[in-house]
Structure formats: C-alpha cells, structure tokens
C-alpha atoms as a PDB file:
ATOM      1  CA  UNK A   1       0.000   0.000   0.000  1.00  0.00           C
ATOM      2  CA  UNK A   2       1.440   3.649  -1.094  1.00  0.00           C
ATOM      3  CA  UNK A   3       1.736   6.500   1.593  1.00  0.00           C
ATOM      4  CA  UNK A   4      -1.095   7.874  -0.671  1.00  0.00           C
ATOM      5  CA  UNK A   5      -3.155   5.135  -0.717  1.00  0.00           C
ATOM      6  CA  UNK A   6      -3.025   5.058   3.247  1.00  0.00           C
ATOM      7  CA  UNK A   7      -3.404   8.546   3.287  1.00  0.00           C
ATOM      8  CA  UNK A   8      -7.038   8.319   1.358  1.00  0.00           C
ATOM      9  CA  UNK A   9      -7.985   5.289   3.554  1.00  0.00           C
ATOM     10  CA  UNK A  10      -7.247   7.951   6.713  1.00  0.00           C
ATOM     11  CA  UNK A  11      -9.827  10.639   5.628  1.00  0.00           C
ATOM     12  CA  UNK A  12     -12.295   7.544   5.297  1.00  0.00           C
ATOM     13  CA  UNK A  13     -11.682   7.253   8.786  1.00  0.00           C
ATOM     14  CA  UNK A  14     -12.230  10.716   9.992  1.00  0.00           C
ATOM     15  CA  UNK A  15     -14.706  11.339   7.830  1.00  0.00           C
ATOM     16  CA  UNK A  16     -17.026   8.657   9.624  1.00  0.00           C
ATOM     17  CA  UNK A  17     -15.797  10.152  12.871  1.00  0.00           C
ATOM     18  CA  UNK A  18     -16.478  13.719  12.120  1.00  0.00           C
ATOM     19  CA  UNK A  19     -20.051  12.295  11.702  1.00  0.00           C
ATOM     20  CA  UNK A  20     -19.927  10.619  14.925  1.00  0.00           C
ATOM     21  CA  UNK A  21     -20.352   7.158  13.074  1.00  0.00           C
ATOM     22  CA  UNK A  22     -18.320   4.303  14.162  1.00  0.00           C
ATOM     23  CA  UNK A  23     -19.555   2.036  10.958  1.00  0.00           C
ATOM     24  CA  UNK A  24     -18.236   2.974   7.663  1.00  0.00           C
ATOM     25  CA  UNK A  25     -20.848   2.798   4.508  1.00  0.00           C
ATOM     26  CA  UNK A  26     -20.736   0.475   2.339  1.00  0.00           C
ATOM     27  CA  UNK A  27     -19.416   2.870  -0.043  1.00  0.00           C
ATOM     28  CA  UNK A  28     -16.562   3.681   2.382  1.00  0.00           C
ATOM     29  CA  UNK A  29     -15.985   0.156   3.177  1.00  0.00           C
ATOM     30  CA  UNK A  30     -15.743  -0.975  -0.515  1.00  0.00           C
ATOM     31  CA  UNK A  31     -13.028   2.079  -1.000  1.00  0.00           C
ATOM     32  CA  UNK A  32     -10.780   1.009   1.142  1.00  0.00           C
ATOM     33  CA  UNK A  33     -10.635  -2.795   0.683  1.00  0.00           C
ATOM     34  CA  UNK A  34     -10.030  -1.486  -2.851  1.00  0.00           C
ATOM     35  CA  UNK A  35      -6.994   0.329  -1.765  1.00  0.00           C
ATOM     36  CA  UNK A  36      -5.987  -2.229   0.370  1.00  0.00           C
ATOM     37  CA  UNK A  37      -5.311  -4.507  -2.897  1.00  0.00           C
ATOM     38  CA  UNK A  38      -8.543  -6.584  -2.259  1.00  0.00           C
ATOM     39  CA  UNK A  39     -10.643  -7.874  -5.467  1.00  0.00           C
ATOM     40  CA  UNK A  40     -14.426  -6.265  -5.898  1.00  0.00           C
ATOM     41  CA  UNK A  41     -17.154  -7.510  -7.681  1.00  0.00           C
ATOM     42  CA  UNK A  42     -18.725  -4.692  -9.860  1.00  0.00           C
ATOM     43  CA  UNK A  43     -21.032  -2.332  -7.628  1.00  0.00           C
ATOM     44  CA  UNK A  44     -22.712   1.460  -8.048  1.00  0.00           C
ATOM     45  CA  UNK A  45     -24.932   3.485  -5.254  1.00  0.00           C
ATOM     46  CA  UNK A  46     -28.083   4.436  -6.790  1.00  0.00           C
ATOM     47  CA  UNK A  47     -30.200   7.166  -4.886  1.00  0.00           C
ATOM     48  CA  UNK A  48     -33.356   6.867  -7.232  1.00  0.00           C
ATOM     49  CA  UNK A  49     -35.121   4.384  -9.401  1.00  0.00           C
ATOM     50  CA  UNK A  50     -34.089   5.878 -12.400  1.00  0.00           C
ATOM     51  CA  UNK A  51     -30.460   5.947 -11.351  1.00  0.00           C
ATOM     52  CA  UNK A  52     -31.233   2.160 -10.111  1.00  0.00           C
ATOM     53  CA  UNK A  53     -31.892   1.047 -13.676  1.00  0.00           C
ATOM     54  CA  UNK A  54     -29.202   3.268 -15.732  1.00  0.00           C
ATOM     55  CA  UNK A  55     -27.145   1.742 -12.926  1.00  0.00           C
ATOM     56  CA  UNK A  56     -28.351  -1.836 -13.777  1.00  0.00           C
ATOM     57  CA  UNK A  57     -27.926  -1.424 -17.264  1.00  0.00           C
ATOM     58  CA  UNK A  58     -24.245  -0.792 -17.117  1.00  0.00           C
ATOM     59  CA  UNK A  59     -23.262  -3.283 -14.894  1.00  0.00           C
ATOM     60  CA  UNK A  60     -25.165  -5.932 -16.457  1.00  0.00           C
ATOM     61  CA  UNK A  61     -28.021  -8.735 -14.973  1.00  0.00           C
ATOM     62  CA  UNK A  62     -28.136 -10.616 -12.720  1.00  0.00           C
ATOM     63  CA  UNK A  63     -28.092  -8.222 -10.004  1.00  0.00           C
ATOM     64  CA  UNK A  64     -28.017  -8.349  -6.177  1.00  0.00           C
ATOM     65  CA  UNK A  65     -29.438  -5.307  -4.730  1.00  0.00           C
ATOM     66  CA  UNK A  66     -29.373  -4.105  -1.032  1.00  0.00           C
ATOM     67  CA  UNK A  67     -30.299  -1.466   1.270  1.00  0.00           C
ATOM     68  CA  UNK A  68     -27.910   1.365   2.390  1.00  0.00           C
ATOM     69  CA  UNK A  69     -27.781   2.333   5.605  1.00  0.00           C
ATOM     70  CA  UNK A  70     -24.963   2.956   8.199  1.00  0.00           C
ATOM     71  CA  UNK A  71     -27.754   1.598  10.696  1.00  0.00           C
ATOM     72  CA  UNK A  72     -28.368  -1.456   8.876  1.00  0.00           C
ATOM     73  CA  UNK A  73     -25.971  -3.564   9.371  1.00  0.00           C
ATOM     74  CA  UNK A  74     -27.316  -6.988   9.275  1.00  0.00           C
ATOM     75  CA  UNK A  75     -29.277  -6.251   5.639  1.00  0.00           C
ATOM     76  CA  UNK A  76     -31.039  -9.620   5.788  1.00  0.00           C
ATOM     77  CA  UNK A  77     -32.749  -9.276   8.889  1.00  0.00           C
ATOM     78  CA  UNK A  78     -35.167  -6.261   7.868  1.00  0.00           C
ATOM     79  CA  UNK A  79     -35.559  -7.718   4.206  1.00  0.00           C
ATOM     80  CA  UNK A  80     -32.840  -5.564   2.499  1.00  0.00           C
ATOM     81  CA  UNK A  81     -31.400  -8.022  -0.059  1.00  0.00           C
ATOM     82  CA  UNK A  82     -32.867  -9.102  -3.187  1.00  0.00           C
ATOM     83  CA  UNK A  83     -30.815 -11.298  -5.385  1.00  0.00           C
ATOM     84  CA  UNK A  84     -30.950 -12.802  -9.428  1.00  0.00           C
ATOM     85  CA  UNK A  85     -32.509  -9.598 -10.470  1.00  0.00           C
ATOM     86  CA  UNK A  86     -32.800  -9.981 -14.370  1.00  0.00           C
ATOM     87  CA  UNK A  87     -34.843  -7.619 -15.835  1.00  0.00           C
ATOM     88  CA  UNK A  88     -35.627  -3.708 -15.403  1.00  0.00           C
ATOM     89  CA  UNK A  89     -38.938  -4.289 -14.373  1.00  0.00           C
ATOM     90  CA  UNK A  90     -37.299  -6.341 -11.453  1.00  0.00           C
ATOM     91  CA  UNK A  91     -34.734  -3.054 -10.477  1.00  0.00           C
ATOM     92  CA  UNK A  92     -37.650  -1.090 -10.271  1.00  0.00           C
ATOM     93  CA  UNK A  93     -39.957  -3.053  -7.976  1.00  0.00           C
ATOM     94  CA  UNK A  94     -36.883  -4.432  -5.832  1.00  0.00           C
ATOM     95  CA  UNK A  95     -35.351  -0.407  -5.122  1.00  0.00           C
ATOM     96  CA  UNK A  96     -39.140   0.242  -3.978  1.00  0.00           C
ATOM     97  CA  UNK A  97     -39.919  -2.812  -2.228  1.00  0.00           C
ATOM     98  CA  UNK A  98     -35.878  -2.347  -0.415  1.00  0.00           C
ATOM     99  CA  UNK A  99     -36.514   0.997   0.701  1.00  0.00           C
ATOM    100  CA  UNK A 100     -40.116   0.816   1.958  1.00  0.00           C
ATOM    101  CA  UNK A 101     -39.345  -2.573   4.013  1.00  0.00           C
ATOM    102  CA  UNK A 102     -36.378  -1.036   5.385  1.00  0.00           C
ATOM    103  CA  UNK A 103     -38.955   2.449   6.541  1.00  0.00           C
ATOM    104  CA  UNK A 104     -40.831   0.178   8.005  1.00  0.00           C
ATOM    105  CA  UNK A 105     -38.456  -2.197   9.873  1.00  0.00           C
ATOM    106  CA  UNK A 106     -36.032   0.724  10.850  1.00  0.00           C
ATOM    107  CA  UNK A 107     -37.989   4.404  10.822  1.00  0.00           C
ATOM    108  CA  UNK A 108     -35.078   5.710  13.022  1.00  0.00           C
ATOM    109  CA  UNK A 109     -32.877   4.352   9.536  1.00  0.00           C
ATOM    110  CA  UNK A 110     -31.142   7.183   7.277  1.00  0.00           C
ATOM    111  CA  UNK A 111     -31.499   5.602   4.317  1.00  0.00           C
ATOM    112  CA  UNK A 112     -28.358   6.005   1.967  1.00  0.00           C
ATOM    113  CA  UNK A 113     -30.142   4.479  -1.493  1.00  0.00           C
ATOM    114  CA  UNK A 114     -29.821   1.022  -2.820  1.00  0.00           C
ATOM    115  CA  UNK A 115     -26.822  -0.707  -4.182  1.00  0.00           C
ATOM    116  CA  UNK A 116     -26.597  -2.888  -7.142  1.00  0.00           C
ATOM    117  CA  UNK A 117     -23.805  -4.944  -7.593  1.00  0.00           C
ATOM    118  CA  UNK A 118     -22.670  -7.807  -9.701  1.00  0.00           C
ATOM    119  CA  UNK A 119     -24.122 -10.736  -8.756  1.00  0.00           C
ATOM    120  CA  UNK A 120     -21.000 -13.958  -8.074  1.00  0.00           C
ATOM    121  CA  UNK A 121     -21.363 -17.776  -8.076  1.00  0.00           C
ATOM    122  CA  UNK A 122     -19.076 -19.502  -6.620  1.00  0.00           C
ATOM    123  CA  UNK A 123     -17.978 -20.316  -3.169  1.00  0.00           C
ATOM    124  CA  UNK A 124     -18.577 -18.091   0.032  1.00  0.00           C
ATOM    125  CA  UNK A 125     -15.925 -17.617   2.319  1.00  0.00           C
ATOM    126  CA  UNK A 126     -15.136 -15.087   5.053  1.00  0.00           C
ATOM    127  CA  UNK A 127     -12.661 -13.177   6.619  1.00  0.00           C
ATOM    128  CA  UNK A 128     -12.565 -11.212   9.496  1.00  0.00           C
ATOM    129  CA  UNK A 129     -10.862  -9.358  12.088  1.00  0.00           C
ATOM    130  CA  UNK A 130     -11.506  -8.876  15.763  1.00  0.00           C
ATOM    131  CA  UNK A 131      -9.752  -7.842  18.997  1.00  0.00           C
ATOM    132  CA  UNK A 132      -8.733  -9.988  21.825  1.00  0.00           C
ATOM    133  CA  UNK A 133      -8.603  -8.587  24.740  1.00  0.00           C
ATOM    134  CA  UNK A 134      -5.120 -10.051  25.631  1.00  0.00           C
ATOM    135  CA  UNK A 135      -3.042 -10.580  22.346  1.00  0.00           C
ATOM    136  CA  UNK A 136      -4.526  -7.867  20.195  1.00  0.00           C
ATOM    137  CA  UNK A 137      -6.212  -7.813  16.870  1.00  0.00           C
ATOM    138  CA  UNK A 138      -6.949 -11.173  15.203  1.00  0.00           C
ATOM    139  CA  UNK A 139      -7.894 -12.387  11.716  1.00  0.00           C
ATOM    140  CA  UNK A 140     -10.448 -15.078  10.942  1.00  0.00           C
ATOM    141  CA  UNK A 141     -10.535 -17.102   7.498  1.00  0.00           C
ATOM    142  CA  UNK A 142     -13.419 -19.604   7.279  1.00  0.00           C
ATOM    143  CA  UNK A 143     -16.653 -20.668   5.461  1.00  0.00           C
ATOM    144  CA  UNK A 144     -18.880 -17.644   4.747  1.00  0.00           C
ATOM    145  CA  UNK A 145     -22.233 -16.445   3.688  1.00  0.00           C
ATOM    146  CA  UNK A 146     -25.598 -16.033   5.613  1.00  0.00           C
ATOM    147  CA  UNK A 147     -24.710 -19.312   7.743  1.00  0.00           C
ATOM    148  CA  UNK A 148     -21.412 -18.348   9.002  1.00  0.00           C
ATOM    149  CA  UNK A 149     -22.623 -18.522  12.923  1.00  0.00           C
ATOM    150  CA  UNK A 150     -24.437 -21.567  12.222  1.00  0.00           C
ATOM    151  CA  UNK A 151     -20.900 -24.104  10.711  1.00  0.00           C
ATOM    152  CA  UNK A 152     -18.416 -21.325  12.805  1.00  0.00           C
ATOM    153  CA  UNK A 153     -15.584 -22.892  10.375  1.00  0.00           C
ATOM    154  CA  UNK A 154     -13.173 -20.312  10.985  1.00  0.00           C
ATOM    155  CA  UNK A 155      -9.284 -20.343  12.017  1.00  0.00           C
ATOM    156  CA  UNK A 156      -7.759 -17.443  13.583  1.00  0.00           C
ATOM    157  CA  UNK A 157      -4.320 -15.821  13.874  1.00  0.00           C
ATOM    158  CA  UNK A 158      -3.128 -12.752  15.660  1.00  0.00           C
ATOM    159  CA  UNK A 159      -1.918 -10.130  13.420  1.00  0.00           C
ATOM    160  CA  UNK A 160      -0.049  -9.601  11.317  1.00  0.00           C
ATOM    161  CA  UNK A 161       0.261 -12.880   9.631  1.00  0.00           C
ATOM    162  CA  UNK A 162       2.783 -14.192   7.065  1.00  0.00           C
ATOM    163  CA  UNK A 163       2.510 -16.004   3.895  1.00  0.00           C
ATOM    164  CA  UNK A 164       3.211 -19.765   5.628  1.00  0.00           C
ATOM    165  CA  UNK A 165       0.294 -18.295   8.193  1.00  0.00           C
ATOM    166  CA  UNK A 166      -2.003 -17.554   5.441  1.00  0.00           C
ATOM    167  CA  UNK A 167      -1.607 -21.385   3.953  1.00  0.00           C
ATOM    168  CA  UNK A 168      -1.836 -22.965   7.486  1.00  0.00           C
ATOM    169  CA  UNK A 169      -5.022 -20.742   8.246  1.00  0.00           C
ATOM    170  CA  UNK A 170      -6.555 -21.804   4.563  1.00  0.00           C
ATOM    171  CA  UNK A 171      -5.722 -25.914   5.305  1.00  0.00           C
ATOM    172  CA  UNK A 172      -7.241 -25.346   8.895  1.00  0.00           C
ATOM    173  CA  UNK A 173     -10.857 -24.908   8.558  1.00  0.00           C
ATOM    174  CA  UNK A 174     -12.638 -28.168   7.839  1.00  0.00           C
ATOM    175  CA  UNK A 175     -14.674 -27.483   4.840  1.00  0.00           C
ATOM    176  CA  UNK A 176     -11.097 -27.047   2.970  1.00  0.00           C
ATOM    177  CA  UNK A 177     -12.567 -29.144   0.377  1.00  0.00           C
ATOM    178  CA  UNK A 178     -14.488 -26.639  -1.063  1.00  0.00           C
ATOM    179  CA  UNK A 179     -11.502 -24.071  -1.944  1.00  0.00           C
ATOM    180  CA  UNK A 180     -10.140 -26.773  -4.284  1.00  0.00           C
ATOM    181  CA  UNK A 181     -14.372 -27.027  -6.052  1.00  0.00           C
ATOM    182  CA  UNK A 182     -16.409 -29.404  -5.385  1.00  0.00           C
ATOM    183  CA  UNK A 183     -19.912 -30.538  -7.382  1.00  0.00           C
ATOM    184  CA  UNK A 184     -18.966 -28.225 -10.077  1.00  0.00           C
ATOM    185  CA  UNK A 185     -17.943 -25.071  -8.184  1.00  0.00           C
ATOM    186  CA  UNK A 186     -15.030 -22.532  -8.729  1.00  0.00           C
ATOM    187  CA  UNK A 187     -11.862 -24.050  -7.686  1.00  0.00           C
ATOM    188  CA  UNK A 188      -9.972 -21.402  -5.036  1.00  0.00           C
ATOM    189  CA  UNK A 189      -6.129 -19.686  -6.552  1.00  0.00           C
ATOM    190  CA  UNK A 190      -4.883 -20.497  -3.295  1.00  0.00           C
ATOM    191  CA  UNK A 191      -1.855 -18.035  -3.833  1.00  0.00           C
ATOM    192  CA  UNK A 192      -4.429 -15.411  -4.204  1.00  0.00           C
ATOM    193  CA  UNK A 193      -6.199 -16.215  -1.135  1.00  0.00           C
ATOM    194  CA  UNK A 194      -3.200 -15.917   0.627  1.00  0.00           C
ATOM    195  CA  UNK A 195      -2.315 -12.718  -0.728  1.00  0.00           C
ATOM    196  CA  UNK A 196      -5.844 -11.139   0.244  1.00  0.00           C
ATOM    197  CA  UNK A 197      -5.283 -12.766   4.202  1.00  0.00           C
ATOM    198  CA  UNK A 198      -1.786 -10.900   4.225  1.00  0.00           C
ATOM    199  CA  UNK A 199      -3.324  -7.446   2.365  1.00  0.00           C
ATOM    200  CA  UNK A 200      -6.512  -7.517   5.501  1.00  0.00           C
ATOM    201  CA  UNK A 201      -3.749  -8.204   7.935  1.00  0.00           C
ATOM    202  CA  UNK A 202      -1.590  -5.273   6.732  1.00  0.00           C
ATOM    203  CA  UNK A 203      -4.715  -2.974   6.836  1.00  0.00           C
ATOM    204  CA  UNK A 204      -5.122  -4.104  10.488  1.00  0.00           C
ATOM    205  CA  UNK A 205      -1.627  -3.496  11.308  1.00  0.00           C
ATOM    206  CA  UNK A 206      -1.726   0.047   9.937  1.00  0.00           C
ATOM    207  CA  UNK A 207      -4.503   1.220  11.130  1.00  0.00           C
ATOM    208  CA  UNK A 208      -5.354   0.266  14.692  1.00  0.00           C
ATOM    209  CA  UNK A 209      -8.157   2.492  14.614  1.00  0.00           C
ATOM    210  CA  UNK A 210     -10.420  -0.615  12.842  1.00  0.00           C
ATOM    211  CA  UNK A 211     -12.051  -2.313  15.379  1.00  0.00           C
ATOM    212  CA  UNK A 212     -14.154  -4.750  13.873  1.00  0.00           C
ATOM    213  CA  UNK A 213     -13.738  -5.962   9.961  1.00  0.00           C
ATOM    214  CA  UNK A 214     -15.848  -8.526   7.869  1.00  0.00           C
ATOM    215  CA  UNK A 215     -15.357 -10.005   4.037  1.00  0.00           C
ATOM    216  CA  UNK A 216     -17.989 -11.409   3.964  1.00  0.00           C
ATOM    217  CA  UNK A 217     -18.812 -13.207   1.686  1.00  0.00           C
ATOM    218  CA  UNK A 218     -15.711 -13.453   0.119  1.00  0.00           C
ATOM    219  CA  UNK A 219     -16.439 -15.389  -3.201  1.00  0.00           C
ATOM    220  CA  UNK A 220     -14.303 -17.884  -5.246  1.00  0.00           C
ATOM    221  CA  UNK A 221     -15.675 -17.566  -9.283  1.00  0.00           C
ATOM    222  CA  UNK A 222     -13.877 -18.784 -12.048  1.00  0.00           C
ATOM    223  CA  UNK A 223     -11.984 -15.261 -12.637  1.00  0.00           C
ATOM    224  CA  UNK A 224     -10.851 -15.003  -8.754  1.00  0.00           C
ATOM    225  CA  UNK A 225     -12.163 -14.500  -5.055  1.00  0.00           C
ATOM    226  CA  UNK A 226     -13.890 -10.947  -5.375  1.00  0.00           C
ATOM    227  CA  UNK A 227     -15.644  -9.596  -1.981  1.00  0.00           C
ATOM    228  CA  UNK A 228     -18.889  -9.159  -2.648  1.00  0.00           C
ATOM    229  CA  UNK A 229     -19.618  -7.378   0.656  1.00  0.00           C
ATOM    230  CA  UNK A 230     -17.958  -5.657   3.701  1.00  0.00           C
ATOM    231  CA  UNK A 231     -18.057  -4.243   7.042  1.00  0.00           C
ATOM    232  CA  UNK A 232     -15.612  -1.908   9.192  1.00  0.00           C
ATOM    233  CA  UNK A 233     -15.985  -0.958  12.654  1.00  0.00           C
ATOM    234  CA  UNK A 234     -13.681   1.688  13.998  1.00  0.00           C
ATOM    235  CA  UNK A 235     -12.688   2.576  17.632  1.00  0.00           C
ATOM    236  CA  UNK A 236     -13.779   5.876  18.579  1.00  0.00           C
ATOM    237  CA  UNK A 237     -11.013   5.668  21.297  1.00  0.00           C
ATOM    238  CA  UNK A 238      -7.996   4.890  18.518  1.00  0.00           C
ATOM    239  CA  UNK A 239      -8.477   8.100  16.491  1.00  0.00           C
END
C-alpha cells in the first residue's frame, strides 16, 4: 500500500468520525478494501429508481441489490437483499420494495439508497478481524455467507500474519474441500487467497483504529475470489 493510498484510507476514517459514526458505509468500506489490494465484484450506489436502472444497465443482470444504511448492518434481517434480479422491471420493484421494508423495519434508519452490484457464483468464504482482549487484533478465514454462525468454520491468527500463516489458516478450517471445487464449483487460486489474508492483515496493522472488519462473503468464481460485501468498525477511542 502507497503512503497515498493510506493517506485516502485515513480521511475515510475521519470522515465517519467527524459524523460521529463508528460504521463505515458500504461505499466507504468498498473504497478502502479497494486500496488495500482486495478484489471487488462490480457495484454502483443508486439514490433513485431511475439511477437504479441506468445503474443496472451498465453493470449488467443478474443483479443483487441491497439497502444502504450505516444503521443497517445486518441487511437480511429487515428484508434488504434481493438477489438474481434480471430484468428492469425487477430493479424497479426491488429499489421500492428495499426501501419501503427497510422504513418500516427501521424508521429511526437514514437511508443512503440502494446498491446494485454484480451478482458472483461460486464459493462463500469469510474473513474477518476482531480484537482480543489479551493478544490484540486477530484475523479469521473460514466458510462464509448467511450461515457463518451456524458451521463457525473459521481459524484465527493474531496479526499480522505471514505467507506460511495464510496457507496454514486456509488448510485449517474443515470445509477445505471446497476451496479446491467441489460438485462443479469454482476451484480457489490459493496463492491469491493468501495474498488477500496478508493485504486484511496489513490494513489491520496500519490502522489500529479498525475495530471490527468482515469479508464477507468473500467469493471464489472462475476469474478469482472478489468480496462481494464488507463491514468496518472503527474505535472511537484509537483516532
């Protein structure tokens, strides 16, 4: 990572904390695992339902779409994800449906607008970062998605890692099987992998302001792992 890349990760930071938010956007989030070297699936912010379908166009179908808000975190839980959109007619009744469930669910909710991204198949992993209390920060590598609490396949490491960490922490979790495909799916570039566990554990270790940080999911497709969605927590105390 350049001094200027850092630099623009930095004014992420503040700017969340000038706001008094401890969450970054989505937005925010997206911008600096970008920086930080890490793979993206294709996404755009649309504010309208106009924008939503311009938006839509460009990108391409099928779509996942999901509410924006820095209260929402958990986007499932209050209805705010819609995936295999395929048509405009779809964009338009999904942007409306998003934001009126998420009114309804959360009225205390600033609603940002409604992403559309690129929708993946493939593989859902997930990696994480948290603090212990005793060692210091920690990342987590494991299998990812929607049931990630439910199979809690995960192996940890304390930060920062190297690249014989990264390999142990990918051969560690039990449902290894599935980085190397299985019934058809993507098989996981296990050098890249790596490479992503050492560029999240070099964003850690630069900026001990993150508190809290999930990939998740993380997605192995036939062109790469791309995240697909993300989540950073800072510490209002570590400014």
């Amino acid at each position: 990572m350049s001094p200027e890349e850092n630099e623009k990760i930095i004014k992420y930071f503040n700017t969340a904390i000038e706001n008094s938010r401890s969450v970054l956007t989505l937005e925010e989030s997206r911008n600096v695992l970008e920086l930080s070297g890490i793979p993206l699936n294709k996404y755009k912010l649309a504010k309208t339902e106009e924008e939503a379908v311009t938006i839509a166009n460009e990108i391409g179908y099928p779509l996942v779409m999901k509410i924006v808000s820095p209260q929402i975190i958990h986007k499932t839980e209050v209805g705010g994800v819609k995936v295999n959109i395929t048509s405009e007619d779809e964009v338009r009744k999904t942007y409306n449906g998003l934001i009126a469930r998420a009114k309804d669910k959360m009225p205390e909710a600033e609603i940002l607008g409604v992403s559309l991204e690129e929708m993946l198949r493939g593989t859902e992993l997930i990696v994480g970062t948290t603090e212990d209390p005793q060692f210091g920060p920690m990342i987590m590598f494991g299998v990812g998605g929607i049931f990630v609490e439910v199979y809690k396949d995960v192996s940890f490491r304390l930060v920062p890692i190297t690249a014989g960490d990264a390999v142990e922490m990918l051969n560690e979790i039990k449902g290894k099987a599935l980085l190397h495909g299985v019934r058809g799916l993507p098989e996981a570039n296990i050098e890249q992998l790596s490479k992503i566990l050492i560029s999240v554990s070099n964003l850690i270790e630069s900026h001990p302001q993150i508190k809290e940080m999930d990939i998740n999911p993380l997605i192995i497709t036939n062109s790469g792992a791309m995240a697909a969605d993300a989540r950073i927590v800072l510490d209002q105390k570590n400014k």
